[in-house]
C-alpha atoms as a PDB file:
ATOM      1  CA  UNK A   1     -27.583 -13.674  -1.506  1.00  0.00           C
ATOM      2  CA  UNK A   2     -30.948 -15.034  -3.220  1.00  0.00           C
ATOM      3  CA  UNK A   3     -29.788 -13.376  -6.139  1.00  0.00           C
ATOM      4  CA  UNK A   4     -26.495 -14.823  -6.231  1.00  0.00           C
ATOM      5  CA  UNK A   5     -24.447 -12.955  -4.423  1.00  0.00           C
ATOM      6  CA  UNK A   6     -21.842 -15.343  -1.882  1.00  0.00           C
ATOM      7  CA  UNK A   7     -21.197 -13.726   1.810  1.00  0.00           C
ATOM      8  CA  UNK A   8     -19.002 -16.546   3.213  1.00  0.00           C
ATOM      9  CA  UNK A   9     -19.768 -15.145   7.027  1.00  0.00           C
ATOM     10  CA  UNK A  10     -22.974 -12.653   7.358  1.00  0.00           C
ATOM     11  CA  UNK A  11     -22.465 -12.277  10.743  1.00  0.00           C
ATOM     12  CA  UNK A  12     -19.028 -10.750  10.072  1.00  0.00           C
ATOM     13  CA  UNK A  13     -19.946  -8.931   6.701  1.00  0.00           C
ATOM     14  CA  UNK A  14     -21.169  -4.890   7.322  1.00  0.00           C
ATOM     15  CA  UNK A  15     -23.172  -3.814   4.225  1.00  0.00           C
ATOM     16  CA  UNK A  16     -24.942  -0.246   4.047  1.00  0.00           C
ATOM     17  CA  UNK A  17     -27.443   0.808   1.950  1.00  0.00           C
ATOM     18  CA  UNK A  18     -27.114   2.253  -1.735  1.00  0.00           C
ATOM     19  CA  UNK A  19     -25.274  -0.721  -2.582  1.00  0.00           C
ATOM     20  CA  UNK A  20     -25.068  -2.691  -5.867  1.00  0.00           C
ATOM     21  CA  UNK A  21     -23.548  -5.941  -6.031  1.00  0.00           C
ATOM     22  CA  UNK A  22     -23.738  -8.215  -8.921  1.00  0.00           C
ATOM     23  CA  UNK A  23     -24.127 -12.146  -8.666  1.00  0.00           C
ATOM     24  CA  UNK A  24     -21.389 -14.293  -8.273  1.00  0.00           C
ATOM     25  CA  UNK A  25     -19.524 -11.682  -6.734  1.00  0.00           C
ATOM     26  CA  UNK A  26     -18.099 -12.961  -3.225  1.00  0.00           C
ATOM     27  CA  UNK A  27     -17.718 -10.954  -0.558  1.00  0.00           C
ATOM     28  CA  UNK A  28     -15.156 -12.618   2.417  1.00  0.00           C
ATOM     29  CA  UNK A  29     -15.377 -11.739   6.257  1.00  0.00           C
ATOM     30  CA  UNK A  30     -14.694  -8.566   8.222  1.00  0.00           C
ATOM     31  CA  UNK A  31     -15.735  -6.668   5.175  1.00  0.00           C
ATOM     32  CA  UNK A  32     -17.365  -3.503   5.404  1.00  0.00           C
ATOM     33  CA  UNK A  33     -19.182  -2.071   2.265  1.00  0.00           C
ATOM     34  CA  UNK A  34     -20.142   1.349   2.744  1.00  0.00           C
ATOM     35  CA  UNK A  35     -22.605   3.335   0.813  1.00  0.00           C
ATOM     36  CA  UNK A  36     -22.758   4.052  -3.101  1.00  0.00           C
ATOM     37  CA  UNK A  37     -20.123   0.941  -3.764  1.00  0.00           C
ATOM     38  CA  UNK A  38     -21.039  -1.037  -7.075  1.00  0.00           C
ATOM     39  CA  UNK A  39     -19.647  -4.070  -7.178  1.00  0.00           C
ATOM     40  CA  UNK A  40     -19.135  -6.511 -10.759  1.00  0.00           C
ATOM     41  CA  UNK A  41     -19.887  -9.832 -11.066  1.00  0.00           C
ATOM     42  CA  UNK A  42     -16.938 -12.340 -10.462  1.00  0.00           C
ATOM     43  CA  UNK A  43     -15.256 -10.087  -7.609  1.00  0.00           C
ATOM     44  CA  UNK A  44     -13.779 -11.332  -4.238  1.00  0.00           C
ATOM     45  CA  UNK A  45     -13.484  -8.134  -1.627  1.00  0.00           C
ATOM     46  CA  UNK A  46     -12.022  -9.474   1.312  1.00  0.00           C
ATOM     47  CA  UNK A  47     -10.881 -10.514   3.795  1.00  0.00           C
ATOM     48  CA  UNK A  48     -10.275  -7.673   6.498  1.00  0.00           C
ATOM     49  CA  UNK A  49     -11.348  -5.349   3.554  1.00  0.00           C
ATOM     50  CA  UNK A  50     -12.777  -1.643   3.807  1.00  0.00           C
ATOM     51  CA  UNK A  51     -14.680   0.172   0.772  1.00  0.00           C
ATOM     52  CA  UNK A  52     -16.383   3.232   0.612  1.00  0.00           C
ATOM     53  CA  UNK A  53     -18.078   5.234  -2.638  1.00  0.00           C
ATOM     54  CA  UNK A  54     -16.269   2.894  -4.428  1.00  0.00           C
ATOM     55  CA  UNK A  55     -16.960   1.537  -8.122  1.00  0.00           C
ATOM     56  CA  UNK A  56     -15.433  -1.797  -8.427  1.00  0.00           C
ATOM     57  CA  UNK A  57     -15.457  -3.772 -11.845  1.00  0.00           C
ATOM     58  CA  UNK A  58     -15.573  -7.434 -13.222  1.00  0.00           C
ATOM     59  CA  UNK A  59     -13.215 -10.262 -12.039  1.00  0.00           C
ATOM     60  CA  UNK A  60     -11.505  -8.012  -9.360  1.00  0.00           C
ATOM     61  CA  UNK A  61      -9.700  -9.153  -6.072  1.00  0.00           C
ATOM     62  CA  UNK A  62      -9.535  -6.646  -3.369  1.00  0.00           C
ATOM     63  CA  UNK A  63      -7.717  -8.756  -0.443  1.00  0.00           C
ATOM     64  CA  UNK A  64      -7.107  -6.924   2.944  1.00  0.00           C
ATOM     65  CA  UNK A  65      -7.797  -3.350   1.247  1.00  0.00           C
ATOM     66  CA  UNK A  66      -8.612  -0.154   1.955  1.00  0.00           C
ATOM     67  CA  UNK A  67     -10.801   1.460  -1.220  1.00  0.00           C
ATOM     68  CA  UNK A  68     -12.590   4.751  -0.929  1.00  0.00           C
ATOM     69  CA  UNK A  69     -14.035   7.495  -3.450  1.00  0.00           C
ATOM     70  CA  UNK A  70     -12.285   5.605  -6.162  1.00  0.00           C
ATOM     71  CA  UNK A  71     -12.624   2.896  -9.400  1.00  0.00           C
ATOM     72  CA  UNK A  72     -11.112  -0.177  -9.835  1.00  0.00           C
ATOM     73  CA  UNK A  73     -11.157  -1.578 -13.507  1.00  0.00           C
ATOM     74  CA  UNK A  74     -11.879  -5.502 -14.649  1.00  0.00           C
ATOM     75  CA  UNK A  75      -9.746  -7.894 -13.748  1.00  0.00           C
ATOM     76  CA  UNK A  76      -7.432  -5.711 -11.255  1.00  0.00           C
ATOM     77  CA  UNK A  77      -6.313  -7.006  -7.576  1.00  0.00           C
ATOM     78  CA  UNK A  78      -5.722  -4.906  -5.057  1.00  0.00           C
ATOM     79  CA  UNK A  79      -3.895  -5.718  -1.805  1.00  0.00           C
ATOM     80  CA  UNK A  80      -3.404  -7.169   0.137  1.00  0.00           C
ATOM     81  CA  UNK A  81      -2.373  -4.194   2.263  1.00  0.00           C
ATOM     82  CA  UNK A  82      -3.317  -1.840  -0.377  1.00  0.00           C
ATOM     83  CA  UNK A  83      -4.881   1.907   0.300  1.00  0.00           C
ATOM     84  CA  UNK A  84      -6.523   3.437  -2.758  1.00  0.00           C
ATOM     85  CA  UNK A  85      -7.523   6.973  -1.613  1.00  0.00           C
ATOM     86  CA  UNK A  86      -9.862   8.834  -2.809  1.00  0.00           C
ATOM     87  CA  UNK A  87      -9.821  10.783  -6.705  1.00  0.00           C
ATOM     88  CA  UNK A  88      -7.395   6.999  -8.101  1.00  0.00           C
ATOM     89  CA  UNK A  89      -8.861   5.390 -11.243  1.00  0.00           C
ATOM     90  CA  UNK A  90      -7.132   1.782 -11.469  1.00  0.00           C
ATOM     91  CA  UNK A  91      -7.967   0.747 -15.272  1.00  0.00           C
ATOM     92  CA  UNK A  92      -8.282  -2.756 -16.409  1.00  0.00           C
ATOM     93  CA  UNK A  93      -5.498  -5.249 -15.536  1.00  0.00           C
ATOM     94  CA  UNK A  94      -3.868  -3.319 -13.341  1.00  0.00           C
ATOM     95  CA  UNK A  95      -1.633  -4.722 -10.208  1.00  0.00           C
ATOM     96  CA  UNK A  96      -1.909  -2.728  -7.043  1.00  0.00           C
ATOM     97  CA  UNK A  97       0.466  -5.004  -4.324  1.00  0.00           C
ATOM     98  CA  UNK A  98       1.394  -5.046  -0.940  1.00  0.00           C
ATOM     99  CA  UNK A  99       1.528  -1.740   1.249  1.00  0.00           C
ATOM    100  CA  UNK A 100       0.938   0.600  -2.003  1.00  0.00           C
ATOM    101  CA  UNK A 101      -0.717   3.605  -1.365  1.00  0.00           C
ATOM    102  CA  UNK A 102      -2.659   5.724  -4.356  1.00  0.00           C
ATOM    103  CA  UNK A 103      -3.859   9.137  -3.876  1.00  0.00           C
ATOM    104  CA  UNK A 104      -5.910  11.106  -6.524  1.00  0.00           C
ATOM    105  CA  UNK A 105      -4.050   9.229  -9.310  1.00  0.00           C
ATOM    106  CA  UNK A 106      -4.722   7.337 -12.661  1.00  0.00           C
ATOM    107  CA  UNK A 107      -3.170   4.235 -13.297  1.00  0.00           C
ATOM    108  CA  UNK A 108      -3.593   2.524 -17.011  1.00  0.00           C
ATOM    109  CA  UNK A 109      -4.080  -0.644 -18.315  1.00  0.00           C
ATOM    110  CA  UNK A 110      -1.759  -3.421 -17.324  1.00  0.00           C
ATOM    111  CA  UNK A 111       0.006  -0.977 -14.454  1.00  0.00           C
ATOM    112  CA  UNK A 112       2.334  -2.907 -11.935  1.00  0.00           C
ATOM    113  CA  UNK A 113       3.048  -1.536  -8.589  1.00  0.00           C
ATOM    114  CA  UNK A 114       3.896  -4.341  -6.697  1.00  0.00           C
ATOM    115  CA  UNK A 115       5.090  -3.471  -3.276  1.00  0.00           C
ATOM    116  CA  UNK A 116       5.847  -0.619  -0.859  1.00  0.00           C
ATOM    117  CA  UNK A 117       5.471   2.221  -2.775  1.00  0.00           C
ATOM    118  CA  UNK A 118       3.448   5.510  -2.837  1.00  0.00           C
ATOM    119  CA  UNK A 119       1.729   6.978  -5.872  1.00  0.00           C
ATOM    120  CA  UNK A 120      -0.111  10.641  -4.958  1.00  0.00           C
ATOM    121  CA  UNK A 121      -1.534  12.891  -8.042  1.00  0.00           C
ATOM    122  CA  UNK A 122       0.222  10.838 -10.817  1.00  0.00           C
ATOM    123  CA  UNK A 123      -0.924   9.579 -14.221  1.00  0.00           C
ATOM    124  CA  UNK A 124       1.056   6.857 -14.992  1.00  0.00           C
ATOM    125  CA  UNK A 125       0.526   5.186 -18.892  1.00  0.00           C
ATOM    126  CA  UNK A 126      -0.167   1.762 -19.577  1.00  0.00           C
ATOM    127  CA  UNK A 127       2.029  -1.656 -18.754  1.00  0.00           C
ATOM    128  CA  UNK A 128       4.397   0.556 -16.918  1.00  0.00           C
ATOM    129  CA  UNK A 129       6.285  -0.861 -13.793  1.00  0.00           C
ATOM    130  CA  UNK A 130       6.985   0.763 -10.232  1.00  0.00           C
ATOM    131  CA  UNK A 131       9.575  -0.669  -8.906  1.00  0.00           C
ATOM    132  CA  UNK A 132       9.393  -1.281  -4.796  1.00  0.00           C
ATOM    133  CA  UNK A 133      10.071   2.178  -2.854  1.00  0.00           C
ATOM    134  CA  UNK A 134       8.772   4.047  -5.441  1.00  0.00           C
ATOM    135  CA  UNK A 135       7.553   7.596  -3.842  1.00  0.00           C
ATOM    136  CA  UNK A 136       6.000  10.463  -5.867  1.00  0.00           C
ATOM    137  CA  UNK A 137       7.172  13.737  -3.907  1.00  0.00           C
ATOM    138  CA  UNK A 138       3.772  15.672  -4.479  1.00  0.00           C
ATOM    139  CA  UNK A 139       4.208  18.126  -1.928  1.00  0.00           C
ATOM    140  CA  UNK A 140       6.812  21.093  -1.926  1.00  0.00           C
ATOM    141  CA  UNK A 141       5.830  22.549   1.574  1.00  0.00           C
ATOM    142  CA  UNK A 142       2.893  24.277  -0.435  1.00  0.00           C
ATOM    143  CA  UNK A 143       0.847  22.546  -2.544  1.00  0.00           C
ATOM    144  CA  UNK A 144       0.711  19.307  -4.177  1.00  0.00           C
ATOM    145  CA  UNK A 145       2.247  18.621  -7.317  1.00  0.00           C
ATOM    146  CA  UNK A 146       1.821  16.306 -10.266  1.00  0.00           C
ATOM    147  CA  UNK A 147       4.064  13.372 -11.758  1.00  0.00           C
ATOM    148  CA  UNK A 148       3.350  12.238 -15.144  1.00  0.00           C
ATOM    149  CA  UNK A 149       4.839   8.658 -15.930  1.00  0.00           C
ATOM    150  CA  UNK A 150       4.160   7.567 -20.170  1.00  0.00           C
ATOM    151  CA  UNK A 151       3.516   4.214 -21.435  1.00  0.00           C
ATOM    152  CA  UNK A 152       5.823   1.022 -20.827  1.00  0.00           C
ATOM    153  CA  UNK A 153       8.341   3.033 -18.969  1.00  0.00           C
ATOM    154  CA  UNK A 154      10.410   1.234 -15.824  1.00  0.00           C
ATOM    155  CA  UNK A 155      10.403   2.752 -12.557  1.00  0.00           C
ATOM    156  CA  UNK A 156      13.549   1.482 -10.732  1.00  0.00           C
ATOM    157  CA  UNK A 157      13.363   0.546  -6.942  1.00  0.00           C
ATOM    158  CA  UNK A 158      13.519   2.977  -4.609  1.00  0.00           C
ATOM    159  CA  UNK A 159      12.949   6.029  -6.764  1.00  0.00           C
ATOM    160  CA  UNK A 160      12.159   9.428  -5.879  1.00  0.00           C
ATOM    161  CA  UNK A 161      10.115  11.599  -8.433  1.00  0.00           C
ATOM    162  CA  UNK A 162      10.219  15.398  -7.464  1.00  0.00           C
ATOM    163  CA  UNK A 163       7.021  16.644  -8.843  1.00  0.00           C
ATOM    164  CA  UNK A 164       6.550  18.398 -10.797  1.00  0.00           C
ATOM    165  CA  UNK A 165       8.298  16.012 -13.699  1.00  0.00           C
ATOM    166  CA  UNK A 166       7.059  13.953 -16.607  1.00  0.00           C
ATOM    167  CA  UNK A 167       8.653  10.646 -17.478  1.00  0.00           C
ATOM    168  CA  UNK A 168       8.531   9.826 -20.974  1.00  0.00           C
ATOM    169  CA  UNK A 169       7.220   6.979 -22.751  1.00  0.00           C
ATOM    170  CA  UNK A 170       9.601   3.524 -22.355  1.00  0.00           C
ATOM    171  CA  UNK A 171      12.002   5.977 -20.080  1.00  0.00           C
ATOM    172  CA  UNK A 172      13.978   3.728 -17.239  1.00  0.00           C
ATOM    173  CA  UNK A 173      15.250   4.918 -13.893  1.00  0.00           C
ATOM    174  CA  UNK A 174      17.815   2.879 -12.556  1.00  0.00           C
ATOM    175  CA  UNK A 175      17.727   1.693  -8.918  1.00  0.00           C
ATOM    176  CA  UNK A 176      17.964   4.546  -5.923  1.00  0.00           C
ATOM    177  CA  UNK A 177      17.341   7.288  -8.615  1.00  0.00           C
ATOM    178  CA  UNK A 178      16.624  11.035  -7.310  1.00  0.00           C
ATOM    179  CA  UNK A 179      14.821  12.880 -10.474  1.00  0.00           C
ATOM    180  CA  UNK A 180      14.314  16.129 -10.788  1.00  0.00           C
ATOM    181  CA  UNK A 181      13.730  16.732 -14.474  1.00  0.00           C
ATOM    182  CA  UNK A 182      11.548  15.381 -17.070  1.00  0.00           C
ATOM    183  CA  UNK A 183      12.753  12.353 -18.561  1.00  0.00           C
ATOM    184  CA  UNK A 184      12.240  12.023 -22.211  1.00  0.00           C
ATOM    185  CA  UNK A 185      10.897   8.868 -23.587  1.00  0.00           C
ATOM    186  CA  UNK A 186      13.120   6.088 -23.975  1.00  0.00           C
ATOM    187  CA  UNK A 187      16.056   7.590 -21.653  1.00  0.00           C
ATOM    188  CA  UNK A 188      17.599   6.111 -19.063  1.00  0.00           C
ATOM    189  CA  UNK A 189      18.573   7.670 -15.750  1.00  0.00           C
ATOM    190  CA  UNK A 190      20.307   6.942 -11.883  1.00  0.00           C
ATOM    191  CA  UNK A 191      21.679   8.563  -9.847  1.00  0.00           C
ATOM    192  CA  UNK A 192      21.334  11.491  -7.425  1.00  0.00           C
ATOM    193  CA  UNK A 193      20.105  14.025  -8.815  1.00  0.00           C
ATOM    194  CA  UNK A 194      19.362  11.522 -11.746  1.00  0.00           C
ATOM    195  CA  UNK A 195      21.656  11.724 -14.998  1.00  0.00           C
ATOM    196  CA  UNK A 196      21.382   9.898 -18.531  1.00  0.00           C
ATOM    197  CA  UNK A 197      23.271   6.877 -18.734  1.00  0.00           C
ATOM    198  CA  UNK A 198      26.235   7.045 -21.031  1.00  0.00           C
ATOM    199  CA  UNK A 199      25.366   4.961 -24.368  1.00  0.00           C
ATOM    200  CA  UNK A 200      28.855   2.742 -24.574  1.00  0.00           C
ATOM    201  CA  UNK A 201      30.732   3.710 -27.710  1.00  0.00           C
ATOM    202  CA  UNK A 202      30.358   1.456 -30.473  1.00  0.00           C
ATOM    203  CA  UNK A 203      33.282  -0.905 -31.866  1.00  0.00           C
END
């Protein structure tokens, strides 16, 4: 706190050792900071907020968030309601939203995941969007599985992605959509199992 540091309510603020936390970071109450967290300058974490082994940049908000094992780039919010397990890297920008849960997963710059969703032992390329309900089926009953999602694609609401699949660069699933396949870039699917999207005939 001498050196900058703002801990709105010490005596409701749990801080281990092997800490770093930079001035004019903020920490909020019920907070626990567990040990080998770095924390950049400019960050709130908190309220109700839980991190562990955690490397958190510049300018981040981590509001009523679970964060353990894992990075969070500049400028990224987390929460609140968020759980980012352990193995995610959340690059700069990104938005991780209410009840979204990331296991052992890379998100790029300018990611939006918004609400409800869970992303487990995906890559997903930058300014894409996961639509709400979003689930990445990792596990076939034997081991986990990877999704691959490209750059600036659009993940409809409610999708399911069987892993393993790759979605392609700009690719769109449509609301509700099942996929199975890879998706090359710039297709568009929906459906159960997911289909491409007739192109309408020209006149």
């Amino acid at each position: 706190m001498r050196a900058g540091v703002t801990i709105v309510d010490p005596a409701r603020t749990y801080l281990e050792p092997e800490l770093e936390i930079a001035p004019d970071a903020t920490i909020l109450p019920n907070t626990t900071i567990g040990r080998h967290s770095s924390i950049g300058t400019s960050s709130e974490i908190g309220p109700n907020s839980r991190v562990q082994n955690a490397r958190i940049g510049r300018h981040v908000v981590v509001a009523d968030s679970v964060v353990f094992d894992s990075e969070i780039g500049d400028f990224s919010i987390v929460g609140p309601w968020a759980h980012i397990r352990s193995g995610t890297v959340v690059e700069t920008g990104v938005r991780v939203g209410n009840f979204v849960e990331v296991k052992a997963s890379t998100l790029g710059p300018g990611v939006k995941a918004g609400h409800l969703s869970y992303l487990g032992d995906t890559t997903i390329g930058a300014r894409t969007n996961i639509g709400a309900g979003t689930i990445t089926c990792n596990f076939d009953g034997h081991k986990k599985n990877r999704t691959e999602i490209g750059e600036d694609a659009f993940i409809g609401s409610n999708s399911s992605l069987i892993a393993p699949v790759r979605i392609g660069d700009g690719a769109l699933t449509g609301a509700g959509a099942v996929v199975t396949h890879d998706v090359p870039a710039h297709e568009r699917v929906a459906g159960n199992p997911a289909k491409p999207l007739r192109k309408k005939a020209s006149v």
